[in-house]
Every structure is written in structure tokens, then in C-alpha cells.
N, C-alpha and C. Protein backbone atom coordinates (compact mmCIF):
# COMPACT_ATOMS: atom_id res chain seq x y z
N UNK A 1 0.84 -1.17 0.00
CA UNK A 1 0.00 0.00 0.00
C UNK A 1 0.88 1.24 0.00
N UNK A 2 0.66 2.13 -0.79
CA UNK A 2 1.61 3.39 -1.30
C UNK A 2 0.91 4.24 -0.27
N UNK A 3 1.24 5.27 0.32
CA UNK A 3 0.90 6.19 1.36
C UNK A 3 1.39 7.36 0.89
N UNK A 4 0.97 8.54 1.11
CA UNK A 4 1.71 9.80 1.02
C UNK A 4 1.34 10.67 2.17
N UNK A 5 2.29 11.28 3.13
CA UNK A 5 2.41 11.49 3.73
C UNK A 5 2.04 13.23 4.00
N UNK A 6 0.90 13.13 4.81
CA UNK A 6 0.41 14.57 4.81
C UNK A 6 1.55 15.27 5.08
N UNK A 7 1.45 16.96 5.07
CA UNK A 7 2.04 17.96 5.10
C UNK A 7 1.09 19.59 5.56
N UNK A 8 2.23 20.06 6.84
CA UNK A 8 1.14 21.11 6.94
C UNK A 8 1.64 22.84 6.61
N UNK A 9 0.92 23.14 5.65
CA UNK A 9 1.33 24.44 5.11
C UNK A 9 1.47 25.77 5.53
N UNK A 10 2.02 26.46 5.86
CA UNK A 10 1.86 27.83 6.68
C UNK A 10 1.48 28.43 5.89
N UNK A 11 0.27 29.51 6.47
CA UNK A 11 -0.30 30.17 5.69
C UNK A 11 0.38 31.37 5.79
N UNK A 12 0.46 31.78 4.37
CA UNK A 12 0.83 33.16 3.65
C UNK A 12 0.03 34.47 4.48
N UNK A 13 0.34 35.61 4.50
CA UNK A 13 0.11 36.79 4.95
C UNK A 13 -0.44 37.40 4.45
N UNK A 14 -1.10 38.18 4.50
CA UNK A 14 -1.74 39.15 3.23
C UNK A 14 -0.47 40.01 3.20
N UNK A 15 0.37 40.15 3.43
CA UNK A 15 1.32 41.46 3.73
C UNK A 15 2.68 40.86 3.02
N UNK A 16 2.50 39.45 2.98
CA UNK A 16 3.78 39.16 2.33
C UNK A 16 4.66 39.92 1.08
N UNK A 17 3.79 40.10 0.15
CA UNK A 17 5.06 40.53 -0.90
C UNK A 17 4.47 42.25 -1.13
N UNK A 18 4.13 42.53 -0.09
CA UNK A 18 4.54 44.06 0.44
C UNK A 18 5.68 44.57 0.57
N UNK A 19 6.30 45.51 -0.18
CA UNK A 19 7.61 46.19 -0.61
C UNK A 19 7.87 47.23 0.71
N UNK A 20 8.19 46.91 1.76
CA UNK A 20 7.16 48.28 2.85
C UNK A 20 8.96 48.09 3.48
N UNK A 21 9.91 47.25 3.72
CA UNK A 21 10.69 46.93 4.80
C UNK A 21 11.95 47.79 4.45
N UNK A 22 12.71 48.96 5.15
CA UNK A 22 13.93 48.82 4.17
C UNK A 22 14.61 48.24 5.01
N UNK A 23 15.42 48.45 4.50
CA UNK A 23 17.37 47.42 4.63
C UNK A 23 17.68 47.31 6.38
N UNK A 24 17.16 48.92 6.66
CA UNK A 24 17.71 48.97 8.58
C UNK A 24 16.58 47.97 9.40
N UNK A 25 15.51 48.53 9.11
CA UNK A 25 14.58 46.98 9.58
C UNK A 25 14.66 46.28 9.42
N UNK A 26 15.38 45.62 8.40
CA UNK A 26 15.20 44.51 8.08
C UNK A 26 16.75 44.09 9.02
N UNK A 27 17.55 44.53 8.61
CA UNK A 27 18.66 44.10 9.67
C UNK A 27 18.18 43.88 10.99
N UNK A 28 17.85 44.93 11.47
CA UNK A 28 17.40 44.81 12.88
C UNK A 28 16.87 43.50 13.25
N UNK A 29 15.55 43.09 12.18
CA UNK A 29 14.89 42.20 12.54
C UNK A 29 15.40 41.32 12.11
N UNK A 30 16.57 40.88 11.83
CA UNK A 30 17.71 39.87 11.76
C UNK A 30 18.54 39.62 12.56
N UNK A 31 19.10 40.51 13.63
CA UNK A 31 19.93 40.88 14.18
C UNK A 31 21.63 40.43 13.86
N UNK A 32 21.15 41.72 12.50
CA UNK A 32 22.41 41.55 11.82
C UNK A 32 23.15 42.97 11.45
N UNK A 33 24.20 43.11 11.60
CA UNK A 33 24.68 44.29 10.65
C UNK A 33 24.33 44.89 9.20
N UNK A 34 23.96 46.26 9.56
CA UNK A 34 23.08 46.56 7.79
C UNK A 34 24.20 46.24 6.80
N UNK A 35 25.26 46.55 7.04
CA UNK A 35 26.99 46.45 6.02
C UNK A 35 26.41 45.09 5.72
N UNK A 36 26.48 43.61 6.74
CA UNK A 36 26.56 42.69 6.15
C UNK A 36 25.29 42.35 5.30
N UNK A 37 23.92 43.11 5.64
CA UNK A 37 22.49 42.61 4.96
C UNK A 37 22.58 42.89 3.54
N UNK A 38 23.50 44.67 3.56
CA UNK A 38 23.11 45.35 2.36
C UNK A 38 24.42 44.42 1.11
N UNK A 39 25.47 43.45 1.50
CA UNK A 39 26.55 43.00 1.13
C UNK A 39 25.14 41.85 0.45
N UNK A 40 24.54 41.37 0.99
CA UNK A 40 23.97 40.00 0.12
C UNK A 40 22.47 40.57 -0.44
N UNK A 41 22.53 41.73 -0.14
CA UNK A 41 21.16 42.38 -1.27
C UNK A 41 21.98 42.52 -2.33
N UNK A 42 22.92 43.45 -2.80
CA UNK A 42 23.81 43.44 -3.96
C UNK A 42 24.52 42.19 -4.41
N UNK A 43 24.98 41.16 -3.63
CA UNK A 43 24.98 40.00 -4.25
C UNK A 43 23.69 39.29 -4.77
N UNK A 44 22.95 39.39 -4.65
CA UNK A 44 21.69 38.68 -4.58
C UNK A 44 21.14 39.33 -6.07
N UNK A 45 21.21 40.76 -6.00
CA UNK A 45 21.11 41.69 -6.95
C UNK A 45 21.83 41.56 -8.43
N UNK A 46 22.82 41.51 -8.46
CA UNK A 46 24.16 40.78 -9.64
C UNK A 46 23.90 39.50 -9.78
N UNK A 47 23.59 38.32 -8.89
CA UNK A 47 22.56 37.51 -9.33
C UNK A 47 21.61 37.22 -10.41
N UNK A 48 20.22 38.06 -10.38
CA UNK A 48 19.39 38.03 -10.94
C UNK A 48 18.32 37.54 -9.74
N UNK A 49 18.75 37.82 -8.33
CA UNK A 49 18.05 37.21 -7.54
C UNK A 49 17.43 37.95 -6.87
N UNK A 50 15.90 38.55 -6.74
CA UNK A 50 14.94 39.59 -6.50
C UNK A 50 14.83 39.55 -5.16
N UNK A 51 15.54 40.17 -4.16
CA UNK A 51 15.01 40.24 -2.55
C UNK A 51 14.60 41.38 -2.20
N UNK A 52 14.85 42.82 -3.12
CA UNK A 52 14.20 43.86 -3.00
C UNK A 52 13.97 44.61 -4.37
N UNK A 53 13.35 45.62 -4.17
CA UNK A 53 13.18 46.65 -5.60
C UNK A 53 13.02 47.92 -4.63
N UNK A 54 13.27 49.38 -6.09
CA UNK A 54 13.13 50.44 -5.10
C UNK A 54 11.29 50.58 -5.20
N UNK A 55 11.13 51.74 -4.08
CA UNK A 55 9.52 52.06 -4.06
C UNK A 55 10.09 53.02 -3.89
N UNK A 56 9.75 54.38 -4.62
CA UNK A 56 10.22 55.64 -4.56
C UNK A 56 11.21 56.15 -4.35
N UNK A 57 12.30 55.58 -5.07
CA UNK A 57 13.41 56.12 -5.29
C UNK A 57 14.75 55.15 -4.17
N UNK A 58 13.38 54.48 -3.01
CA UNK A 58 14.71 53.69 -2.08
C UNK A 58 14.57 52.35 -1.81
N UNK A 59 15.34 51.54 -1.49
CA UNK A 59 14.96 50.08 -1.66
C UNK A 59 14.08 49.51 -0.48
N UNK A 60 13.43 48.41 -1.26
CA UNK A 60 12.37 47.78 -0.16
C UNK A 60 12.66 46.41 -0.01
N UNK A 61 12.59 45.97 1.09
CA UNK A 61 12.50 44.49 0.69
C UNK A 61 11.10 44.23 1.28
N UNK A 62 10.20 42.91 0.95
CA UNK A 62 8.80 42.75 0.69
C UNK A 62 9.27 41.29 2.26
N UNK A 63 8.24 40.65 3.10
CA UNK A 63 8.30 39.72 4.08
C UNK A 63 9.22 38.56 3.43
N UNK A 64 8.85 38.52 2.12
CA UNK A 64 9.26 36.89 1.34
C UNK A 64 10.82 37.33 1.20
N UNK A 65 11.20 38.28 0.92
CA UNK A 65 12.39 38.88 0.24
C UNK A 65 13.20 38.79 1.67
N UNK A 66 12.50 39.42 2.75
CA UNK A 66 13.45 39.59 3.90
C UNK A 66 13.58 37.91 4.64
N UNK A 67 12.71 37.07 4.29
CA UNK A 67 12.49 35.73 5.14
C UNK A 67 13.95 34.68 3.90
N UNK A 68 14.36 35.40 2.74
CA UNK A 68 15.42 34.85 2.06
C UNK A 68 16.51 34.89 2.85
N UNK A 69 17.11 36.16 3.06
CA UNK A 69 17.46 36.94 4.10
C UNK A 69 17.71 36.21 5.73
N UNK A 70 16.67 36.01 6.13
CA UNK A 70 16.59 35.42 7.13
C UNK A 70 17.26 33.79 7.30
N UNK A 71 17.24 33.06 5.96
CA UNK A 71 17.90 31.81 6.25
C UNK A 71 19.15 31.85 5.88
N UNK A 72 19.85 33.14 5.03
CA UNK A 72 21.26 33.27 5.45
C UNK A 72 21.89 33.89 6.57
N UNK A 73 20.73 34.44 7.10
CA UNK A 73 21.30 34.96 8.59
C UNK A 73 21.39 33.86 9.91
N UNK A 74 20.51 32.96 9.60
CA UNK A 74 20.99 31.76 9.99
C UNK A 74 21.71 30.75 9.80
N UNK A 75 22.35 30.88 8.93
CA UNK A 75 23.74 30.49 8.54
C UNK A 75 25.14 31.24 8.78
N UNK A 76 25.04 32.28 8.82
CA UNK A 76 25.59 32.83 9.47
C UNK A 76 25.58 32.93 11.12
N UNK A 77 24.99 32.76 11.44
CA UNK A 77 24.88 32.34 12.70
C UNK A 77 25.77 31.25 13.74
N UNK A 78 25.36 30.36 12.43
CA UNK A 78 26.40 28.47 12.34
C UNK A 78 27.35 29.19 12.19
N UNK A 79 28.31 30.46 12.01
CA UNK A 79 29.15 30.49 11.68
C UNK A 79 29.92 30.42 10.00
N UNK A 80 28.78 30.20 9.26
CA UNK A 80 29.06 29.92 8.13
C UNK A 80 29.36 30.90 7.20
N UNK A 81 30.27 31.36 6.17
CA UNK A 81 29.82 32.34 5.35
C UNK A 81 28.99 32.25 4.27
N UNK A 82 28.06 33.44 3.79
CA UNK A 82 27.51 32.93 2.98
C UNK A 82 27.78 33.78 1.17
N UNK A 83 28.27 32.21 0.75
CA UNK A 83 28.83 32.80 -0.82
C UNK A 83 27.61 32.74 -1.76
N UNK A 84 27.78 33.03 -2.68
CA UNK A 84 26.74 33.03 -3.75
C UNK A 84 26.24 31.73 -3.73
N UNK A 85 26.90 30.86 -3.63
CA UNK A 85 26.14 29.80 -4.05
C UNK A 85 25.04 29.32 -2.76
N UNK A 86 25.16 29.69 -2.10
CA UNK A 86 23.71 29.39 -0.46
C UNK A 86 23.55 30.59 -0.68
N UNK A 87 23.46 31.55 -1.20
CA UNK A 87 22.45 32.62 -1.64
C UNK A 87 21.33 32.23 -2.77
N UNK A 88 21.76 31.41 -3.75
CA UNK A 88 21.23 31.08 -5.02
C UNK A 88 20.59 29.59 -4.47
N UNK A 89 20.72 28.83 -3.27
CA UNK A 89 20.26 27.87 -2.71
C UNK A 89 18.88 28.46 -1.71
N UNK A 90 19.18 29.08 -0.97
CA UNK A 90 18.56 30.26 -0.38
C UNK A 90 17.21 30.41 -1.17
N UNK A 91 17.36 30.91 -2.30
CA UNK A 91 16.57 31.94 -2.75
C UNK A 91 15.76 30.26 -3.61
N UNK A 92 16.42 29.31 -4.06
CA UNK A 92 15.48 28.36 -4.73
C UNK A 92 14.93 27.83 -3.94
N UNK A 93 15.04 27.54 -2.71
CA UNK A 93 14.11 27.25 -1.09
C UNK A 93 12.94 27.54 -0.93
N UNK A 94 12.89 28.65 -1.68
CA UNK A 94 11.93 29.34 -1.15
C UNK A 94 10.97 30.01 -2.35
N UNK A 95 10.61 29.16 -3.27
CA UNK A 95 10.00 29.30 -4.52
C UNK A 95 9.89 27.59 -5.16
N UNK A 96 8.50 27.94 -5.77
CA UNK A 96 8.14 26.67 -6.12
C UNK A 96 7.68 27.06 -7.75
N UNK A 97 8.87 26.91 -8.56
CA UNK A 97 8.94 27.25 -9.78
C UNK A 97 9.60 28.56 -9.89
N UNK A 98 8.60 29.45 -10.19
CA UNK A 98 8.74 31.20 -10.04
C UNK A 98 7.86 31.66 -9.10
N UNK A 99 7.26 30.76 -8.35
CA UNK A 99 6.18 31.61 -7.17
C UNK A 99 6.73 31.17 -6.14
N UNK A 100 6.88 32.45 -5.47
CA UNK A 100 7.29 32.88 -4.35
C UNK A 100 6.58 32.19 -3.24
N UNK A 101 7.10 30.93 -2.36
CA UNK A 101 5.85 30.38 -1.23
C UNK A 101 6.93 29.94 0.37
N UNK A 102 6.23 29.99 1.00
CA UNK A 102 6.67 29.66 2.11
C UNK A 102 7.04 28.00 2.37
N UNK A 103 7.64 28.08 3.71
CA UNK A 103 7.95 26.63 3.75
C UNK A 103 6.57 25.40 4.14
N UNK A 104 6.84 24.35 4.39
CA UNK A 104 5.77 23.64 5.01
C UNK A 104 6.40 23.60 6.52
N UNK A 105 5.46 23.00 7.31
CA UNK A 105 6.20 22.98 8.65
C UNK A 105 7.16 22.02 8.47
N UNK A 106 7.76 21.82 9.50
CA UNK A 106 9.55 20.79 9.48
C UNK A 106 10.15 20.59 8.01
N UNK A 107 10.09 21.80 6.89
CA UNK A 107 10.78 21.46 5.71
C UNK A 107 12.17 22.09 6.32
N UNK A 108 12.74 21.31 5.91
CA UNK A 108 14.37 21.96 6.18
C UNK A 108 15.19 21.76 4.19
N UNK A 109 15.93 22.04 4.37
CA UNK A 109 17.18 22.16 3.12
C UNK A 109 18.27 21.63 3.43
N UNK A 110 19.12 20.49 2.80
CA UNK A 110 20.02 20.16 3.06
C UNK A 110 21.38 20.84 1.73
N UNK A 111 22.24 21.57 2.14
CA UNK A 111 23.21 22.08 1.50
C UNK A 111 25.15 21.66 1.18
N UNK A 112 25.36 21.59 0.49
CA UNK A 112 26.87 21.05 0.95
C UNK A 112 27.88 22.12 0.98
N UNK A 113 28.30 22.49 1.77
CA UNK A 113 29.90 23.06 1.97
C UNK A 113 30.64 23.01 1.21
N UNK A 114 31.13 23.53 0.37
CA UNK A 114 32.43 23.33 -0.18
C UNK A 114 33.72 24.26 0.74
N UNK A 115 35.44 23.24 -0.18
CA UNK A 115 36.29 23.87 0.06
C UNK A 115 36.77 25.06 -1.36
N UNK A 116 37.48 25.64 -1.21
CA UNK A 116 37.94 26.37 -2.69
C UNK A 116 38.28 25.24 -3.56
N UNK A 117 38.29 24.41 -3.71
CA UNK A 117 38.52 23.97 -4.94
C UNK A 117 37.16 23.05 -5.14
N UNK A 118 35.47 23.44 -4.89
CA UNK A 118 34.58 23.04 -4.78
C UNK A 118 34.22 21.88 -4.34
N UNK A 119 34.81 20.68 -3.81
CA UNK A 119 34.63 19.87 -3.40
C UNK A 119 34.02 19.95 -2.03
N UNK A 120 32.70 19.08 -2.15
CA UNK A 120 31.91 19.11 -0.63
C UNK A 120 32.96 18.43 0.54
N UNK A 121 32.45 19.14 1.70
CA UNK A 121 33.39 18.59 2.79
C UNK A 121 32.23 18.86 3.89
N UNK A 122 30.83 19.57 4.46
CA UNK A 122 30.34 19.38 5.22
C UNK A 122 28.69 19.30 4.21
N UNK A 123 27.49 18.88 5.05
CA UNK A 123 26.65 18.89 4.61
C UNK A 123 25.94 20.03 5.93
N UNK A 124 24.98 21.03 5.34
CA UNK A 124 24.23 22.10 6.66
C UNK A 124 23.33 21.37 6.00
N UNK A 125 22.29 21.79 7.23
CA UNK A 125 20.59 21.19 7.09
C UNK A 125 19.92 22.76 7.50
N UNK A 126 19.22 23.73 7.21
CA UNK A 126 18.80 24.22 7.63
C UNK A 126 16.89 24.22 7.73
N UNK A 127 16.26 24.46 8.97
CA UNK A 127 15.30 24.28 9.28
C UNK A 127 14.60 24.94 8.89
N UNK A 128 13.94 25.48 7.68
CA UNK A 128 13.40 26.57 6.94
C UNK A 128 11.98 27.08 7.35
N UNK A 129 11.17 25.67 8.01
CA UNK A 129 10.10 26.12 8.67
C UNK A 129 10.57 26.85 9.90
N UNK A 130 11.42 26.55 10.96
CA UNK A 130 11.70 27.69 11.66
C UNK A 130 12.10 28.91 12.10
N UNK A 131 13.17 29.13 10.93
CA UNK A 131 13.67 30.04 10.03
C UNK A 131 12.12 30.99 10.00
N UNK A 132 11.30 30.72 9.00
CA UNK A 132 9.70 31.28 8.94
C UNK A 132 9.09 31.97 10.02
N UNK A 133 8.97 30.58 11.31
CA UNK A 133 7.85 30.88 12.58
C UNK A 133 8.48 31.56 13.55
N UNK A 134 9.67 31.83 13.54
CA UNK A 134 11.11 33.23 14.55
C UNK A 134 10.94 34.22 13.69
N UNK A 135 10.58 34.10 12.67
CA UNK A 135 10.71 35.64 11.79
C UNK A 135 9.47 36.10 11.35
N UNK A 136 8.20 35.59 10.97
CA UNK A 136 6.84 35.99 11.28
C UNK A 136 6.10 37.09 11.98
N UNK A 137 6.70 36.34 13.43
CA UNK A 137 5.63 37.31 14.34
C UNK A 137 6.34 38.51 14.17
N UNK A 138 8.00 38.85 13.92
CA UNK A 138 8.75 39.64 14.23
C UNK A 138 8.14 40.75 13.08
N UNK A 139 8.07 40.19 11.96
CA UNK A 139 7.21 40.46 10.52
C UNK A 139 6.08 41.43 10.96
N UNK A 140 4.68 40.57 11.36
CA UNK A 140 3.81 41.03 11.55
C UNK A 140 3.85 42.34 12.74
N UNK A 141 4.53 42.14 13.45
CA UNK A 141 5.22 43.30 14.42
C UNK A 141 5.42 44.60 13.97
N UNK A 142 5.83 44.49 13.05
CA UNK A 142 6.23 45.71 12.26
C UNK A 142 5.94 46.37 11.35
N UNK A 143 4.81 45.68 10.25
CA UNK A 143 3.69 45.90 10.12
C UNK A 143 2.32 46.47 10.62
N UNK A 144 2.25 45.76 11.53
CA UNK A 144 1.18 46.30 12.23
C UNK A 144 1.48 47.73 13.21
N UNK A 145 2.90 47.98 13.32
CA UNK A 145 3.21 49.24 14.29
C UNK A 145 3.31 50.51 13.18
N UNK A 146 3.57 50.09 12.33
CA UNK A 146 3.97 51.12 10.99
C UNK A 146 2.53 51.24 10.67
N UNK A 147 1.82 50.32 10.64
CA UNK A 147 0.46 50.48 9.75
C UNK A 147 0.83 50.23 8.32
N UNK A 148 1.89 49.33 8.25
CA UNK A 148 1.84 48.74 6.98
C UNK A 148 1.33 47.84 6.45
């Protein structure tokens, strides 16, 4: 007997791909240095990889854009740096095709480490649904105080 194994979806925001956040909030609500946030928006950017656009002249990043954001700041965290390539891992995490969607609960990502001469040497797992449910309320927080 073949089984498939339910899955439970977090629901989307109405506020999600709201352009409302800039760069210092969004650090903040990372608790990260803006130098290092605004370093992987411009990588991310030279990419082809969309985590913000401007809204009147200054950049925004939208909940989905900053929650990209958010799972390299948890990698960084591990201590890890993060090169283009777990930026471009990052950002396919978190899209199902070209639409932009959140995780399911307990989806995690498994990634490999390389050394400079690309060969894997560690494997990270990161927990992407939790990544989400630590950065959410922090989300809706700020939103709702701005009246955004």
C-alpha cells in the first residue's frame, strides 16, 4: 500500500510581498549588521536574484524577500559564510517554480559546503520552517506598528 504522507502548510500573509521593509529593519529584525544585509542584497542583486526593488526612489525588501534573508542569517549564525552559491540555494528554497511560497512545517534544506577547490566537505541542514515561525511574528510586528 503506497501512502503519502500529509504535510502542513503555513499560511501566507496578506502582507507578504509588500515592498514596505527597508534594509535597517530589516537588519534589525535579523539581528544583523546593515553592512553585512546590504553586502547580500547586492549579491543577490548581480545575481538576478529579487530580494528587494526600489519604491520611490529607495529600496524595499517585501516579508518573502526579507524571510530569504533570514535563512542566510541563519547560517551565518552556524558560523558559516555565505557565498553566492547558499544565496542562489537560499533563494530556490523558497519558490516553487517562479512563485514565491513559504515553507511547510519541518521542511528543512540540506546544503553542501564546499572547500575552494569546490569539493563538498560538510553537509548544513537548515530548518526553513523555523527560520519562517522566529521571523513571522517579528514580521507582523512591524507591520502592524507602521500600519503597513
Amino acid at each position: 500500500m503506497n501512502s503519502t504522507p500529509g504535510r502542513i502548510e503555513l499560511a501566507q500573509p496578506s502582507w507578504l510581498h509588500d515592498a514596505v521593509i527597508s534594509p535597517k529593519e530589516a537588519a534589525e529584525l535579523l539581528d544583523i549588521n546593515d553592512d553585512t544585509l546590504r553586502t547580500w542584497m547586492k549579491t543577490a542583486r548581480i545575481m538576478g536574484i529579487p530580494v528587494s526593488q526600489k519604491v520611490d526612489g529607495r529600496q524595499r525588501l517585501n516579508a518573502h524577500g526579507t524571510y530569504i534573508l533570514a535563512i542566510l542569517a541563519a547560517l551565518r549564525a552556524a558560523e558559516i559564510d555565505c557565498a553566492p552559491y547558499l544565496i542562489r540555494a537560499a533563494h530556490a528554497s523558497t519558490r516553487d517554480g517562479d512563485v514565491p511560497r513559504l515553507p511547510h512545517l519541518f521542511e528543512a534544506i540540506a546544503l553542501n559546503e564546499q572547500d575552494s577547490a569546490g569539493k563538498p566537505i560538510a553537509q548544513i541542514v537548515v530548518d526553513l520552517s523555523q527560520v519562517w515561525l522566529e521571523l513571522e511574528p517579528k514580521l507582523k510586528k512591524l507591520m502592524e506598528s507602521e500600519g503597513k
